[in-house]
C-alpha atoms as a PDB file:
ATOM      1  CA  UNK A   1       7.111  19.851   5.012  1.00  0.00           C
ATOM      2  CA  UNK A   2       6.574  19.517   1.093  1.00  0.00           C
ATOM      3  CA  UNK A   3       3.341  17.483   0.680  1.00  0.00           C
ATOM      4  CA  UNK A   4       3.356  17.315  -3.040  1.00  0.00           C
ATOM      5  CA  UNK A   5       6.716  15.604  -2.588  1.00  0.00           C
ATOM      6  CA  UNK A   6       6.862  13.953   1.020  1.00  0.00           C
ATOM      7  CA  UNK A   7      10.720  12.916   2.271  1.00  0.00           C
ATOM      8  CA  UNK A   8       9.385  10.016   4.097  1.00  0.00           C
ATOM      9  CA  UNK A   9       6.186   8.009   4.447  1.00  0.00           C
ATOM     10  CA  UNK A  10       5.923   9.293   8.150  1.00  0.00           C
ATOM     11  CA  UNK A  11       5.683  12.700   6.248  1.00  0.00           C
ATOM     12  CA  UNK A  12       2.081  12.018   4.636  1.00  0.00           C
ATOM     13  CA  UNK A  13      -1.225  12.735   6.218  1.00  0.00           C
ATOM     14  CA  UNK A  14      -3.748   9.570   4.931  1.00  0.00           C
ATOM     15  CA  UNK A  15      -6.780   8.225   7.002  1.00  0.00           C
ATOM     16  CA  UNK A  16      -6.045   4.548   5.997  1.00  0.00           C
ATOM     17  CA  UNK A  17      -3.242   2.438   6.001  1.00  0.00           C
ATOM     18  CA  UNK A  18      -3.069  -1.080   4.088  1.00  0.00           C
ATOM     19  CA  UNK A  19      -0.661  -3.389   5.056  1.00  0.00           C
ATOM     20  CA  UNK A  20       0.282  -6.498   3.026  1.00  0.00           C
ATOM     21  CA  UNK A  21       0.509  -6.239  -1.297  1.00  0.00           C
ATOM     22  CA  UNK A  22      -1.259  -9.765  -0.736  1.00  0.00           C
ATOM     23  CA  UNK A  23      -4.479 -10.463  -2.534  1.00  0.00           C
ATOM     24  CA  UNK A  24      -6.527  -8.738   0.727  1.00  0.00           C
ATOM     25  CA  UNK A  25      -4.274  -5.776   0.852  1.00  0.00           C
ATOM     26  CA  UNK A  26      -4.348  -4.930  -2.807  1.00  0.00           C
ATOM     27  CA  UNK A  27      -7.817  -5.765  -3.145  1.00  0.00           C
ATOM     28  CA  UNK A  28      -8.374  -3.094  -0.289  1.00  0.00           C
ATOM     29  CA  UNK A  29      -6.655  -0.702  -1.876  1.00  0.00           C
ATOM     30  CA  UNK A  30      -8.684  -1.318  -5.496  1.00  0.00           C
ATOM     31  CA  UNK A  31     -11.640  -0.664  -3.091  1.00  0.00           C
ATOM     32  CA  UNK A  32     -10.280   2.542  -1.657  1.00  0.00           C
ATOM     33  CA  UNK A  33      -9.348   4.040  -4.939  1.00  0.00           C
ATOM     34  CA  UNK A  34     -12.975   3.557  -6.509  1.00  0.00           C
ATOM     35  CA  UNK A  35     -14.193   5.063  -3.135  1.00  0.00           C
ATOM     36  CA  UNK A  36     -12.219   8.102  -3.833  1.00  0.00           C
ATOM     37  CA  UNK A  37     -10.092   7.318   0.128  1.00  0.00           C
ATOM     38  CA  UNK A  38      -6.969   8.280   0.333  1.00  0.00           C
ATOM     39  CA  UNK A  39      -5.340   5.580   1.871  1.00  0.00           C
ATOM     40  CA  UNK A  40      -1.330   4.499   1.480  1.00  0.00           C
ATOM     41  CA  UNK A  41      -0.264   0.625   0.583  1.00  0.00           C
ATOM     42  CA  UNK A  42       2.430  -0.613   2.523  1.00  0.00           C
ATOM     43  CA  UNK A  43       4.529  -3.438   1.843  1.00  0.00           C
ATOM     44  CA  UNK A  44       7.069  -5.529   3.559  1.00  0.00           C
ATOM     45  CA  UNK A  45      10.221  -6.435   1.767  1.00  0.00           C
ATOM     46  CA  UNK A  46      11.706  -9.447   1.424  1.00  0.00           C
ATOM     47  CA  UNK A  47      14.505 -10.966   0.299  1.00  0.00           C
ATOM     48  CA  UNK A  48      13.510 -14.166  -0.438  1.00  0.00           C
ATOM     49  CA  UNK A  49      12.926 -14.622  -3.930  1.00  0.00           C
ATOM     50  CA  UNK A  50      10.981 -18.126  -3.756  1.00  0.00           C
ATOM     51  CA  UNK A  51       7.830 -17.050  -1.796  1.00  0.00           C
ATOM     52  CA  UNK A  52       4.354 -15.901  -2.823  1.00  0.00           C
ATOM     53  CA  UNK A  53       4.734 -12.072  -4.421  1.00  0.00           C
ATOM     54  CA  UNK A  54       1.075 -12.542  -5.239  1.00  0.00           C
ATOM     55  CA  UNK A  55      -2.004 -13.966  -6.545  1.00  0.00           C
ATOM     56  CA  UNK A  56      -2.226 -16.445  -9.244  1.00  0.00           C
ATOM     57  CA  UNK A  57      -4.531 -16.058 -12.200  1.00  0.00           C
END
């Protein structure tokens, strides 16, 4: 297994997993970065083009 280049997701070794790009998810993951935790965001994909892909500003 290449772990500078993993095939797969299931491939990589992190301590935390985020679920959800939402504004909790990608907040957590802002969080982990400036902790220095490796952690992996995770999001679902969908096709529907007319729902919430985020915060607004």
């Amino acid at each position: 297994m290449n772990q500078e280049h993993p095939s797969t997701a299931a491939d990589l070794d992190v301590p935390v997993l985020v679920v959800g790009g939402g504004g909790a998810g990608l907040t957590s993951s802002m969080l982990l970065s400036q902790l220095g935790i490796a952690h992996l965001p995770r999001q679902r994909l969908s096709n529907d083009l007319d729902s919430s892909q985020g915060a607004c500003a």
